[in-house]
Protein backbone atom coordinates (compact mmCIF):
# COMPACT_ATOMS: atom_id res chain seq x y z
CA UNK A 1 78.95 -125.32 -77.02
CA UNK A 2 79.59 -124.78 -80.87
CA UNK A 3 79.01 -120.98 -82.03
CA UNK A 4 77.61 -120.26 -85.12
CA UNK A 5 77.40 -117.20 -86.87
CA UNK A 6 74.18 -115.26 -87.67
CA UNK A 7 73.04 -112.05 -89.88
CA UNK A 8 71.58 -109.44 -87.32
CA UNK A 9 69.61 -106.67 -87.99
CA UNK A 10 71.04 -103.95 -86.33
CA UNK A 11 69.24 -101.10 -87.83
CA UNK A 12 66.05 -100.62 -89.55
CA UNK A 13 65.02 -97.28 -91.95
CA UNK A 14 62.07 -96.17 -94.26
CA UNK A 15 61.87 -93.95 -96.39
CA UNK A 16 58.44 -92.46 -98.66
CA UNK A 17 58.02 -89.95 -100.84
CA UNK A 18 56.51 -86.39 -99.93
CA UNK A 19 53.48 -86.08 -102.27
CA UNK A 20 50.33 -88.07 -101.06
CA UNK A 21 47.80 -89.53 -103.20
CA UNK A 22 44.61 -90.22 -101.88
CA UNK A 23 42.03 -92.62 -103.36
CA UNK A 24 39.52 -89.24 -103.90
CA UNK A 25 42.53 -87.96 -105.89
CA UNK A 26 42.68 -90.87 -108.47
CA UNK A 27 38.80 -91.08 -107.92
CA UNK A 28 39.09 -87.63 -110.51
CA UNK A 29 41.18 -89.46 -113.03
CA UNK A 30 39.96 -93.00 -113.48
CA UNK A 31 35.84 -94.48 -112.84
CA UNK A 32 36.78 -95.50 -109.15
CA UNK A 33 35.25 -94.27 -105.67
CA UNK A 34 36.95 -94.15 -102.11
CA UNK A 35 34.40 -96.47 -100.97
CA UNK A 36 35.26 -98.82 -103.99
CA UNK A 37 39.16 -99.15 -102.69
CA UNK A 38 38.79 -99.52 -99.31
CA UNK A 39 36.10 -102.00 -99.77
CA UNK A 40 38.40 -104.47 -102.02
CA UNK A 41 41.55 -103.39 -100.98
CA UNK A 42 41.75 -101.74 -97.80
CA UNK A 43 44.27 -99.09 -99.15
CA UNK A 44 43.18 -95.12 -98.58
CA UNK A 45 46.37 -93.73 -99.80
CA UNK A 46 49.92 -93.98 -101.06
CA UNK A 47 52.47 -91.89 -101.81
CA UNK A 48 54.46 -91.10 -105.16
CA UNK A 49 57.99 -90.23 -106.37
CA UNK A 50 58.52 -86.55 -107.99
CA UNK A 51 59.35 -86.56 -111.50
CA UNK A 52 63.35 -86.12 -110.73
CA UNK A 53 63.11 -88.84 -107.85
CA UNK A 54 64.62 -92.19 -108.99
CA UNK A 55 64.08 -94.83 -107.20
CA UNK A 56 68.00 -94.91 -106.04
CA UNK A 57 67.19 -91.54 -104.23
CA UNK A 58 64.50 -93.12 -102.33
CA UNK A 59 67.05 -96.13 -101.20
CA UNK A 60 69.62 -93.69 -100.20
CA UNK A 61 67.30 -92.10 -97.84
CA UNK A 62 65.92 -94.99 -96.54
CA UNK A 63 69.85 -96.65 -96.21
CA UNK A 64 70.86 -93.06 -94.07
CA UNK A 65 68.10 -94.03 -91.81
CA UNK A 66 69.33 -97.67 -91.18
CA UNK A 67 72.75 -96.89 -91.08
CA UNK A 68 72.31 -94.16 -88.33
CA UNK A 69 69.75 -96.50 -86.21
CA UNK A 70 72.52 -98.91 -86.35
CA UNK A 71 75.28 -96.67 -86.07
CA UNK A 72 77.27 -96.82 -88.66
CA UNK A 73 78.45 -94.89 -91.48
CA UNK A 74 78.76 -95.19 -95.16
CA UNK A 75 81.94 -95.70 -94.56
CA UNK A 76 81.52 -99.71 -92.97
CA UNK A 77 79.49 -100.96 -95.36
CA UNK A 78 80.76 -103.53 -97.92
CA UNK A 79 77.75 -105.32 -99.61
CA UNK A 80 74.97 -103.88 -101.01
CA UNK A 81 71.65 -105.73 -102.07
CA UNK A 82 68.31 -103.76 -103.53
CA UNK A 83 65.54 -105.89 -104.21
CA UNK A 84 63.89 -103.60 -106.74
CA UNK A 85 61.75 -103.99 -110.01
CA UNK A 86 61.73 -100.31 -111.11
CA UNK A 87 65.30 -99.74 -111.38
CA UNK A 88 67.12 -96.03 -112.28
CA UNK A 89 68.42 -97.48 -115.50
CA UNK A 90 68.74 -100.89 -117.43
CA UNK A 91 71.92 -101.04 -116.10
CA UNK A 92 74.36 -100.39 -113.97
CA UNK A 93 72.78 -101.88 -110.96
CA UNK A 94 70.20 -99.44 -108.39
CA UNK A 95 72.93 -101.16 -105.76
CA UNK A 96 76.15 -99.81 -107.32
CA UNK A 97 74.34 -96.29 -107.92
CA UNK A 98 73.16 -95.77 -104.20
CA UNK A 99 76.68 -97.19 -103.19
CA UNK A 100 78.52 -94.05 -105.31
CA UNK A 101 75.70 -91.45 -103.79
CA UNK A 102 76.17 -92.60 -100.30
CA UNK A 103 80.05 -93.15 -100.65
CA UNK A 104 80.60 -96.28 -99.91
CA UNK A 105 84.05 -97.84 -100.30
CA UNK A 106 84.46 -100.68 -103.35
CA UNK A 107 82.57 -103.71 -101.88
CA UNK A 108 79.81 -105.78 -103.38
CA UNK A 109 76.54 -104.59 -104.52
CA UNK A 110 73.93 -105.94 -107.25
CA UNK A 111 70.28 -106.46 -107.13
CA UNK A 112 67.47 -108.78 -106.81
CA UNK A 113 64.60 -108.93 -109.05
CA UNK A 114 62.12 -110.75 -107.75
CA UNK A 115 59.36 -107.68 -107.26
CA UNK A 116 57.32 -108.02 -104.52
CA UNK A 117 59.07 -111.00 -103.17
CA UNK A 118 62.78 -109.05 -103.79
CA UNK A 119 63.16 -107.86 -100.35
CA UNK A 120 62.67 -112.04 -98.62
CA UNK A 121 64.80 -112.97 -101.63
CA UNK A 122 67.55 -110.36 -100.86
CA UNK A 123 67.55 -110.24 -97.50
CA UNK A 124 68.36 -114.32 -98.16
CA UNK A 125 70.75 -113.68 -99.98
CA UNK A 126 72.51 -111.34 -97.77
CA UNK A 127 72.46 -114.07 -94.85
CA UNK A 128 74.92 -116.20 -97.26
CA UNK A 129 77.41 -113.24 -97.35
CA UNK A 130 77.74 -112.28 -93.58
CA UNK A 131 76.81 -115.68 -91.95
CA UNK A 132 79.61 -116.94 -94.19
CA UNK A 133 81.83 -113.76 -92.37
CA UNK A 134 81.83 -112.43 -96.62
CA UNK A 135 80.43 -109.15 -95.08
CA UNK A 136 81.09 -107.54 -91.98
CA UNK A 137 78.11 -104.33 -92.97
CA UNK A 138 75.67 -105.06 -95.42
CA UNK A 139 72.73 -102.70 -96.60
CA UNK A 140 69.83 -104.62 -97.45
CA UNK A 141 67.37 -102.61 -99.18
CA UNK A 142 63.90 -103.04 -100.58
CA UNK A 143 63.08 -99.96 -103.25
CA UNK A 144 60.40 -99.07 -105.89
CA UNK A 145 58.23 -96.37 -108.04
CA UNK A 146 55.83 -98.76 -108.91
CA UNK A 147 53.45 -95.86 -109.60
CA UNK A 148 56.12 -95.44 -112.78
CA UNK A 149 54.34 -98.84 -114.26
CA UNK A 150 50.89 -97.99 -114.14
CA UNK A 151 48.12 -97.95 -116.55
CA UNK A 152 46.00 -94.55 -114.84
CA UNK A 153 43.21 -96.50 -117.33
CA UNK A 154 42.92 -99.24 -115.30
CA UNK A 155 41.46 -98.94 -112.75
CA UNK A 156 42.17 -102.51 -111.07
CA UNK A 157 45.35 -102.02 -111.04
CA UNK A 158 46.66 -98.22 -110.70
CA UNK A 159 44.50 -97.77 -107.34
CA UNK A 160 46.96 -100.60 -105.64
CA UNK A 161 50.66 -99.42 -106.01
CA UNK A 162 52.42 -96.77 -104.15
CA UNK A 163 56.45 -95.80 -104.10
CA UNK A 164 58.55 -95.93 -101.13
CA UNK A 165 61.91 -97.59 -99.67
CA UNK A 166 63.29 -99.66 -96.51
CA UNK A 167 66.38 -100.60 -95.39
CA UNK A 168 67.92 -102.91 -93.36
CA UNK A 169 71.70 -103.12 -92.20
CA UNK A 170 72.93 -106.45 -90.96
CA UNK A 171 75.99 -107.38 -89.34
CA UNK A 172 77.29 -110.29 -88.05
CA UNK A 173 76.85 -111.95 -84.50
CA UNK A 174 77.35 -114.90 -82.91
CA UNK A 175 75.12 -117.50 -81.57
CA UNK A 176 74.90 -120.69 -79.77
CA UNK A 177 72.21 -122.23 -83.11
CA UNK A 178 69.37 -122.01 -81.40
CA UNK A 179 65.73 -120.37 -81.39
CA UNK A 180 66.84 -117.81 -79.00
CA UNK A 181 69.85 -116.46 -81.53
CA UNK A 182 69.64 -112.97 -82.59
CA UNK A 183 69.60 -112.93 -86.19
CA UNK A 184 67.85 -114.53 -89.45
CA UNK A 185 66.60 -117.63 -88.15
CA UNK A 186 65.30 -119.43 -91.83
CA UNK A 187 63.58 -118.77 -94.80
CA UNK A 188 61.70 -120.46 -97.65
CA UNK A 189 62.00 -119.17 -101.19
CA UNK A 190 59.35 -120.52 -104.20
CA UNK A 191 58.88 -119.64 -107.27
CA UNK A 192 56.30 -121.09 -110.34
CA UNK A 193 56.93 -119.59 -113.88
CA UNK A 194 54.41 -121.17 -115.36
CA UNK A 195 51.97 -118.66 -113.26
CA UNK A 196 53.68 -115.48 -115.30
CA UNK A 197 50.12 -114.64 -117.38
CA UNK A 198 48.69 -113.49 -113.42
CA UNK A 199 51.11 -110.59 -113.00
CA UNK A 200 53.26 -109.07 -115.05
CA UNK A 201 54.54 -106.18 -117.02
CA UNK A 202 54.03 -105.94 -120.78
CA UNK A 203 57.52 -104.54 -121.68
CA UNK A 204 60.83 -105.22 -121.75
CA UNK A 205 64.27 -104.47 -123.21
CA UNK A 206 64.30 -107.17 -125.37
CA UNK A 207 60.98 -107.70 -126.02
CA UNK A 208 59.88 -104.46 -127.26
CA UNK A 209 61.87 -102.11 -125.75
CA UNK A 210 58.80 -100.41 -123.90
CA UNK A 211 58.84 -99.64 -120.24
CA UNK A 212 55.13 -101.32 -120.47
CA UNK A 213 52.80 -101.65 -117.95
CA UNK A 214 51.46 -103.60 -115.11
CA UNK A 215 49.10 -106.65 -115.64
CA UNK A 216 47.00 -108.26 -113.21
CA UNK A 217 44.58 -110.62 -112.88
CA UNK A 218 43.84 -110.21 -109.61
CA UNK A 219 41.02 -112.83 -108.36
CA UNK A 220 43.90 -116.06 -109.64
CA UNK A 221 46.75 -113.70 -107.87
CA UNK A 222 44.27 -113.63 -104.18
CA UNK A 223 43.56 -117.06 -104.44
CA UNK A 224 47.67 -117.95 -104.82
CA UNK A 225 49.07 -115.61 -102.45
CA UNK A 226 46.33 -117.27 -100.08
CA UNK A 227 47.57 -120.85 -100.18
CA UNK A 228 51.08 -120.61 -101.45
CA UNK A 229 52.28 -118.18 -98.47
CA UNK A 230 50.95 -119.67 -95.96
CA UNK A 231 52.95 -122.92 -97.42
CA UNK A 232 56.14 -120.82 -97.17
CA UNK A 233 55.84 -118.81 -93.99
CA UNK A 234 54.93 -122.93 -92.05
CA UNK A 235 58.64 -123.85 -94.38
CA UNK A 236 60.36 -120.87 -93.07
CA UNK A 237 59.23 -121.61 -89.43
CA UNK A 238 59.87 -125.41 -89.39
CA UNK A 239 63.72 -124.01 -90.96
CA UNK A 240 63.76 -121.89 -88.83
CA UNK A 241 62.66 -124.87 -85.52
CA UNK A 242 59.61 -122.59 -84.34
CA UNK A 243 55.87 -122.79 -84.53
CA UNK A 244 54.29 -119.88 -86.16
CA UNK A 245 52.67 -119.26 -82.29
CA UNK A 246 55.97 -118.04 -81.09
CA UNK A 247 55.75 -115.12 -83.44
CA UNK A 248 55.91 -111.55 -81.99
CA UNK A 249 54.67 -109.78 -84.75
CA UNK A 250 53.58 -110.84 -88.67
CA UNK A 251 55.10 -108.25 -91.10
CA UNK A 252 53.69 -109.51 -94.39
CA UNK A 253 54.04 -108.22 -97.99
CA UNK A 254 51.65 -105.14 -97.93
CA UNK A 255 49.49 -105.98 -100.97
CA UNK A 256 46.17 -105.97 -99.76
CA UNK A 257 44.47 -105.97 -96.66
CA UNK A 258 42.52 -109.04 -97.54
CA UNK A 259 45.33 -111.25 -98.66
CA UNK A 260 46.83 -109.81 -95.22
CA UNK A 261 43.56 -111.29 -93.20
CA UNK A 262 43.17 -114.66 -95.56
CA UNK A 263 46.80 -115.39 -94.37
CA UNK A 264 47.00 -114.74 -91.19
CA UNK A 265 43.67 -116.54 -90.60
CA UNK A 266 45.18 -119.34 -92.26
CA UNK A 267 47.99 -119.44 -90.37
CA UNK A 268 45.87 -119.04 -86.59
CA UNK A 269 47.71 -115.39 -86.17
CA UNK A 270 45.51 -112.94 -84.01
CA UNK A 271 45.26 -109.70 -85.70
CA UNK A 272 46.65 -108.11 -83.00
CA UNK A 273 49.78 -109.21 -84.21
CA UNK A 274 49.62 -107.98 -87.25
CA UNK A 275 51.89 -105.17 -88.76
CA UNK A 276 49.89 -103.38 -91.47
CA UNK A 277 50.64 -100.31 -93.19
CA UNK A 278 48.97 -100.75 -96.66
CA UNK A 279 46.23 -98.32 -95.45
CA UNK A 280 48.50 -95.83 -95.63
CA UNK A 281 51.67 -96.76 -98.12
CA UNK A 282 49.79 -99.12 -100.49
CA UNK A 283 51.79 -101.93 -102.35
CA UNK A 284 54.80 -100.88 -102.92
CA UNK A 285 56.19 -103.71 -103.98
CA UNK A 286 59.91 -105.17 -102.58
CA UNK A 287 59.62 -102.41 -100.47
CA UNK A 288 56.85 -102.80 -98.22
CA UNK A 289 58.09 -105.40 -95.44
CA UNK A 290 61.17 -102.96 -94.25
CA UNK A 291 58.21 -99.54 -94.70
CA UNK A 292 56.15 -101.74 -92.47
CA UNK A 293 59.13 -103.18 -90.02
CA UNK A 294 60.71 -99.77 -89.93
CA UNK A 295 56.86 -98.43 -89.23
CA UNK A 296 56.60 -100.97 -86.18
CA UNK A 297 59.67 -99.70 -84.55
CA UNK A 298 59.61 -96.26 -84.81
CA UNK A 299 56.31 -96.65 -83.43
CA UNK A 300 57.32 -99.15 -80.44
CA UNK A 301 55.81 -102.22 -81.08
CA UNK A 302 58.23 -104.13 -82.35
CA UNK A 303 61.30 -103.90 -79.84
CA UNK A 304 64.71 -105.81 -79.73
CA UNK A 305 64.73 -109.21 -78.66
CA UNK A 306 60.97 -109.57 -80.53
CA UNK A 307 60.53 -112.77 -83.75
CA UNK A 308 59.56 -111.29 -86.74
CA UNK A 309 58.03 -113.22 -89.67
CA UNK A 310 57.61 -111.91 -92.84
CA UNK A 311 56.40 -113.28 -95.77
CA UNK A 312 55.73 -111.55 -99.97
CA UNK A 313 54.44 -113.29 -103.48
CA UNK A 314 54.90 -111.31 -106.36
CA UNK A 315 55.35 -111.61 -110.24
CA UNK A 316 56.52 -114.29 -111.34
CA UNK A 317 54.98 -116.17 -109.42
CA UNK A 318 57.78 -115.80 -106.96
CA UNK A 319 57.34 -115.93 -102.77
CA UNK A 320 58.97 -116.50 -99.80
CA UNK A 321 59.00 -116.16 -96.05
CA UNK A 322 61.91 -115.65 -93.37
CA UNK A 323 61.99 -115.69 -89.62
CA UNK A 324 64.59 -113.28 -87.52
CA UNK A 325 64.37 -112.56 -84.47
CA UNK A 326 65.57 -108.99 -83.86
């Protein structure tokens, strides 16, 4: 039988700041209630970056915590992706700068901006470097401080965001190219431009040279995410040659614990299988599948062996979904 190669996740680490703020905490800056957020959002807290925490700190941590669970050093790893929207600087690259504060040897790192969808898009992007045998260590890391780009007047908006990292490493393994191969299985990537007015930020280098803030219009954004993901996730499983019923566990994009039911109802996906963490770590953007993967196994539920799907939408519009099974 023909081998093929395949990306495997061999380790899995999250990372979150230490200061917690709680919904009765923003509840003193900005005309909201605890009662208010959970109700619409399902979030009761998140967690935000100290003033001298950029957001490569955050993907260094979470990158040690991979890199041990898979155990390997700094020292093995030649690529680097960070799916990231809130980078350290314009440029260089949040990729090259965790790559000189772990100390990494010269390899290949860049990001992915795709916000909330960066982490599908990188971790896709990753599969064409080691499947390909490009890579034989690669950190894939989703990373943000959203709470950098909010407006604390708006209350619509600041109430959903949180900061936080996750981290993947994969390596690669061979297969015999079917279902029961370790590895990324498939993946669907979309995106629709002409949806940018529904979520964005209102600065830019060369624009206006603001950092600017978050925009939302969030009723349009619900009504997407709704339809369009559930579009992706049923491409990503037909790549992929499963039916969504042979998933272990859902890991979606941590927005909002509505868009998180809507979907999987959508899809037929019992609750039960369901990893959600946006209680807890709000949206935190292209970091909130690996916080919520590396959640389910430290925690047990998710073990080797298990199929993970995991799907995000974020500005642009951009989405996607991808299928591995660990």
């Amino acid at each position: 039988m023909t081998k093929v190669m395949r990306s495997v996740v061999t380790g899995v680490g999250g990372y979150l700041p230490d200061e917690v703020v709680t919904n009765n905490d923003l509840a003193q800056i900005v005309d909201t209630s605890d009662e208010w957020i959970v109700e619409r959002t399902g979030i009761r807290q998140r967690h935000r970056a100290g003033p001298d925490q950029p957001v490569s700190d955050l993907a260094v941590e979470a990158a040690r915590r991979a890199l041990a669970a898979a155990g390997r050093t700094p020292e093995d790893v030649d690529l680097i992706i960070v799916g990231t929207t809130t980078p350290d600087l314009t440029f260089p690259a949040v990729a090259t700068i965790v790559q000189r504060k772990l100390g990494c040897p010269v390899g290949v790192a860049f990001d992915v901006q795709a916000v909330c969808s960066g982490f599908v898009y990188a971790l896709s992007t990753a599969d064409g470097f080691v499947a390909r045998g490009r890579s034989k260590c690669a950190l894939v890391i989703g990373a943000e401080t959203m709470t950098r780009l909010m407006d604390w007047t708006d209350r619509g908006t600041c109430v959903l965001f949180g900061d936080g990292a996750g981290a993947l490493v994969l390596e690669p393994g061979e297969g015999d190219g079917s279902t029961a191969d370790r590895g990324l299985l498939g993946f669907a990537l979309r995106a629709d431009g002409t949806k940018q007015d529904l979520l964005y930020v209102d600065g830019g280098v060369s624009s206006n040279g603001q950092i600017g803030h978050l925009r939302m219009q969030g009723n349009q954004v619900f009504r997407h995410a709704v339809v369009n993901i559930s579009e992706a996730v049923m491409a990503a499983a037909g790549d992929a040659g499963i039916e969504v019923a042979d998933v272990d566990w859902f890991i979606p994009h941590q927005a909002n614990q509505r868009i998180l039911d809507g979907v999987a109802r959508r899809l037929g996906i019992d609750e039960s299988k369901v990893i959600s963490t946006v209680a807890e770590h709000a949206n935190t953007s292209a970091a909130s599948i690996p916080l919520a993967l590396a959640k389910g196994v430290e925690d047990g539920r998710i073990k080797p062996g298990d199929v993970l799907l995991m799907e995000a939408m974020g500005g642009g519009l951009t989405w996607g979904a991808c299928v591995v099974r660990l």
